[in-house]
C-alpha atoms as a PDB file:
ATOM      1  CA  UNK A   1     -85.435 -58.001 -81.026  1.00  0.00           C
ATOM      2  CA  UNK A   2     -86.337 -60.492 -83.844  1.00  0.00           C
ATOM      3  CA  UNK A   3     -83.952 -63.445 -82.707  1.00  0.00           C
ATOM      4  CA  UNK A   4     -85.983 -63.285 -79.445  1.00  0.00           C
ATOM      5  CA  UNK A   5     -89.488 -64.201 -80.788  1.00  0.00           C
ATOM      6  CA  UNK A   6     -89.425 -65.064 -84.564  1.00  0.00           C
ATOM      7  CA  UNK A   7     -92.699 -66.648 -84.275  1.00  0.00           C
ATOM      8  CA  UNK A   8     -93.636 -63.143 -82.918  1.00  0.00           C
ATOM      9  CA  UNK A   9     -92.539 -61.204 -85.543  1.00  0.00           C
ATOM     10  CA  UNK A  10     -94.679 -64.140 -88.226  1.00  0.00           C
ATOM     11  CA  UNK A  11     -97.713 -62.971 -86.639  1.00  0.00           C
ATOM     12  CA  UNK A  12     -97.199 -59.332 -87.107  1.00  0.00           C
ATOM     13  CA  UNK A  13     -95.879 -59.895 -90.689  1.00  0.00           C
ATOM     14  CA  UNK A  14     -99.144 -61.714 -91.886  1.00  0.00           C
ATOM     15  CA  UNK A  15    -101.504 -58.988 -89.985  1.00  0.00           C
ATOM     16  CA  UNK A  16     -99.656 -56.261 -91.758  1.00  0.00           C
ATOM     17  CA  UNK A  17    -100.071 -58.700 -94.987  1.00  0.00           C
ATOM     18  CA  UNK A  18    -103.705 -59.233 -94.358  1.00  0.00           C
ATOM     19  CA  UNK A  19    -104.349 -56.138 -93.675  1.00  0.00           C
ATOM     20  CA  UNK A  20    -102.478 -54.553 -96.655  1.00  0.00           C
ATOM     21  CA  UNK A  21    -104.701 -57.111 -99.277  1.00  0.00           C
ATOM     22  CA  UNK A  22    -107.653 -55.843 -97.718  1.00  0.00           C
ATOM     23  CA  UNK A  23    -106.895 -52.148 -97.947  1.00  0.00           C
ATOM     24  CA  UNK A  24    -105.865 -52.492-101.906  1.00  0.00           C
ATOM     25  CA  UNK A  25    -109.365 -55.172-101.600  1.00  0.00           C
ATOM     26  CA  UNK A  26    -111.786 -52.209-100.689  1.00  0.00           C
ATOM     27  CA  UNK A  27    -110.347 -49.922-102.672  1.00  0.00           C
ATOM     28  CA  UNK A  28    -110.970 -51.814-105.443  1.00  0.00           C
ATOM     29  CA  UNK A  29    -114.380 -53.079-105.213  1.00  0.00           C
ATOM     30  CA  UNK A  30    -115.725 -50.186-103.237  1.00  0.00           C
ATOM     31  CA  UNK A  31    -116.453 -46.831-105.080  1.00  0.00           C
ATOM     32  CA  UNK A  32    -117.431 -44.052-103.629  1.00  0.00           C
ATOM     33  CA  UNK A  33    -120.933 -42.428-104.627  1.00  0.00           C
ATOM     34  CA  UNK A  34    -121.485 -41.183-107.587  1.00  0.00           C
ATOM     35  CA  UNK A  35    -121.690 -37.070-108.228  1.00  0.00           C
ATOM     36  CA  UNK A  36    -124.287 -35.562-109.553  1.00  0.00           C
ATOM     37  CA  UNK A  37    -123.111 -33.681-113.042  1.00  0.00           C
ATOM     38  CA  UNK A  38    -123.951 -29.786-112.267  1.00  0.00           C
ATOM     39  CA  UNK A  39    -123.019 -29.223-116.131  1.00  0.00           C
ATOM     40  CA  UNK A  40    -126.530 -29.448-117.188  1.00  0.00           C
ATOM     41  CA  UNK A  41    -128.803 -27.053-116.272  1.00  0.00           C
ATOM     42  CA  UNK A  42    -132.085 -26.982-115.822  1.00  0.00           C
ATOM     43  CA  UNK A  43    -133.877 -26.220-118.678  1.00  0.00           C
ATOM     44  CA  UNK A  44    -135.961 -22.693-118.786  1.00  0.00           C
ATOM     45  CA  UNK A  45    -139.835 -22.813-117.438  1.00  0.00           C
ATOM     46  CA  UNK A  46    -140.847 -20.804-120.465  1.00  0.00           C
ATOM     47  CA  UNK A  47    -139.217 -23.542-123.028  1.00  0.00           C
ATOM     48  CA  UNK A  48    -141.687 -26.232-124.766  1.00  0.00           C
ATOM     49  CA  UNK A  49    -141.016 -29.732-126.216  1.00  0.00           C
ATOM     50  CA  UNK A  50    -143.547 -29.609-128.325  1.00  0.00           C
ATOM     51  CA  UNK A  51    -145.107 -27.214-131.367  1.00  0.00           C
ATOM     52  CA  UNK A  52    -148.295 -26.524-132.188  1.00  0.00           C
END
């Protein structure tokens, strides 16, 4: 019951407050790692950079 313990009920309101800003916090300073791109392939043994 709220009337029976408002002070309580303060407490639990700024945990779930602080807790909320720190959830939306690490979400947006945190990324996660970065993926490797598996678009480019590795180029052929047989290929050269150079001419001759």
């Amino acid at each position: 019951m709220p009337q029976m313990a408002p002070l309580y009920w303060l407490v639990l309101f700024f945990f779930f407050m602080v807790s909320l800003f720190l959830f939306f916090a690490i979400n947006y300073f945190v990324k996660p790692f970065e993926k490797k791109d598996h678009t480019m392939k590795k180029p052929d043994l047989n290929f050269k950079t150079w001419m001759l």
